[in-house]
Protein backbone atom coordinates (compact mmCIF):
# COMPACT_ATOMS: atom_id res chain seq x y z
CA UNK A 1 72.11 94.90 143.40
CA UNK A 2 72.44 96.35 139.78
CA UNK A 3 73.36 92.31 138.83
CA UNK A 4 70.64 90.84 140.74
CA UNK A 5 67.37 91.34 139.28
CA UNK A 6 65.72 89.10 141.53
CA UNK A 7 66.75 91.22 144.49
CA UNK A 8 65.79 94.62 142.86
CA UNK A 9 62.30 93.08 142.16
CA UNK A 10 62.19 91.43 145.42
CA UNK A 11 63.03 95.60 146.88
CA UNK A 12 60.93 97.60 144.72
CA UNK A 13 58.26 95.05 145.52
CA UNK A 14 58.50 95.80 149.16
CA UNK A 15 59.28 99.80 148.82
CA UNK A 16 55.45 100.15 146.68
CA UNK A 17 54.00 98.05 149.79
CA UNK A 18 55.45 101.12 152.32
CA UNK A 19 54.23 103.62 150.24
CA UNK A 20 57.48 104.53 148.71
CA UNK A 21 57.87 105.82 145.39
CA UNK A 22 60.82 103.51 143.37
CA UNK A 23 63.38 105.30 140.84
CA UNK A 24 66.42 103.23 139.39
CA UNK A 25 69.50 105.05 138.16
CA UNK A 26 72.68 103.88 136.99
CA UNK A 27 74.86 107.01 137.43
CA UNK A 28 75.31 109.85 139.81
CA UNK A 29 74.18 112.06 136.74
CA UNK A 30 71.11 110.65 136.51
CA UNK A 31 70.56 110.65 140.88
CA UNK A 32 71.29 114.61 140.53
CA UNK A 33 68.83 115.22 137.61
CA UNK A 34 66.17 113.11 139.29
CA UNK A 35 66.90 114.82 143.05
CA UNK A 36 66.11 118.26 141.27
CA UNK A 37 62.81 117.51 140.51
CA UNK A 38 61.64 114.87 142.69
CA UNK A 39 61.26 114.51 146.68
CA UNK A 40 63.29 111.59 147.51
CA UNK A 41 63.27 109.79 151.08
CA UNK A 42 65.91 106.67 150.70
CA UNK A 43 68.90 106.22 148.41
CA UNK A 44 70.94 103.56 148.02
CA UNK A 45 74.32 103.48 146.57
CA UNK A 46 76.30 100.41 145.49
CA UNK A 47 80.29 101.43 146.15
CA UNK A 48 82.35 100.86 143.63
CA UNK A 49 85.46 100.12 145.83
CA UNK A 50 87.11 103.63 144.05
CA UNK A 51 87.43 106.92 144.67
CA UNK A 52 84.34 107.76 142.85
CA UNK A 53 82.66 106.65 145.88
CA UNK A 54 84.16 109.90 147.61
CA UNK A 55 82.08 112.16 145.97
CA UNK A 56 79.25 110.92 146.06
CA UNK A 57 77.56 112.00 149.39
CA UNK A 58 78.68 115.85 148.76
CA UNK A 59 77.30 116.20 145.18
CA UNK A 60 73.93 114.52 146.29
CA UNK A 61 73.44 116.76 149.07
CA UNK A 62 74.81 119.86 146.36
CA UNK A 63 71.52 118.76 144.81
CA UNK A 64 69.28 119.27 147.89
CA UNK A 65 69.22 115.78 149.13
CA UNK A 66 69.06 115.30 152.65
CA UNK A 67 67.28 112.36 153.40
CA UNK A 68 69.56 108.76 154.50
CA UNK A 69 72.50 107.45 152.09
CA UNK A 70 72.93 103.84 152.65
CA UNK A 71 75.78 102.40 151.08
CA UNK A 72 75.73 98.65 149.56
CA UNK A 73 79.29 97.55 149.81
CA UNK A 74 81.20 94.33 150.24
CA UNK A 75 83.03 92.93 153.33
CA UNK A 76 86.64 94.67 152.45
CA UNK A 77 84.30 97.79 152.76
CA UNK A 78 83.22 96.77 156.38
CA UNK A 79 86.53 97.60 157.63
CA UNK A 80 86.55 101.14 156.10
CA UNK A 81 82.79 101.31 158.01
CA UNK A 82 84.04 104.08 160.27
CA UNK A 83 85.91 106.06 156.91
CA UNK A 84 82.18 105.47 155.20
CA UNK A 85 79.78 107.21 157.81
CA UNK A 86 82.26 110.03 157.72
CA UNK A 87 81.94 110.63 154.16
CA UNK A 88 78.17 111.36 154.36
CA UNK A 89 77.03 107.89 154.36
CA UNK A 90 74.30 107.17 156.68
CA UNK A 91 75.18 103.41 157.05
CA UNK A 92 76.82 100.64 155.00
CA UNK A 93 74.82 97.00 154.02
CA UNK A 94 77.66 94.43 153.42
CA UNK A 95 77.17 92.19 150.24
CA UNK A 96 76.56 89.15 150.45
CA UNK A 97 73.48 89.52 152.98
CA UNK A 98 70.08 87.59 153.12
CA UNK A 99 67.31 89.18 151.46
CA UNK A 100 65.27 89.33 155.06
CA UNK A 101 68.49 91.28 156.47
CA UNK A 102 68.60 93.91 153.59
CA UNK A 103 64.18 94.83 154.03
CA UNK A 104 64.59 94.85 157.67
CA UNK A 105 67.36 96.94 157.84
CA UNK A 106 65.16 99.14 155.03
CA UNK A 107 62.19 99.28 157.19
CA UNK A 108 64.27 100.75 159.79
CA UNK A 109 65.21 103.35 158.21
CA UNK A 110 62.08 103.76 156.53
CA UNK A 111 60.48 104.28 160.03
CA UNK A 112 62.81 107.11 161.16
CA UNK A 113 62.00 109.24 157.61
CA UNK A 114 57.85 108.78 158.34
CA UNK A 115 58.87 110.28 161.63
């Protein structure tokens, strides 16, 4: 998403119209600092395809996250899915997907946190 601005636009647009407060970071740095003072309900992480993508579920729940972790990957990553969820993932949306696919699998999860 970071390279489609039409997509993050499209997403924040629909996030403010379910009552969701929108943050962008770049880097797991800035995810931790904002997790420490901010109550978070939905983060998505684009994979990098690298073992950076290891760490990340651990040091976001180190910083008291606890809410879903949905990972934006590509299809290559589809056939790690099961090695994904087991690293702390919650789920994984495969790149390239429609726009309709990526909000309704959103509101889904969206739904279970208002629970």
């Amino acid at each position: 998403l970071e390279r489609d601005q039409d997509a993050q636009n499209l997403l924040e647009i629909y996030l403010l119209g379910a009552d969701c407060k929108v943050t962008k970071v770049i880097s797991l740095d800035e995810a931790t600092t904002h997790l420490s003072s901010q109550q978070t309900d939905l983060l998505l992480v684009g994979l990098r395809g690298d073992q950076s993508d290891k760490g990340i579920p651990g040091k976001l729940q180190n910083s008291g996250y606890t809410g879903p972790l949905i990972a934006i990957g590509t299809r290559e990553d589809r056939a790690n899915y099961r090695d994904i969820l087991n690293l702390g993932y919650t789920d994984l949306i495969v790149k390239p997907f429609k726009r309709t696919e990526l909000l309704r699998e959103l509101g889904a999860f969206l739904k279970l946190g208002k629970r």
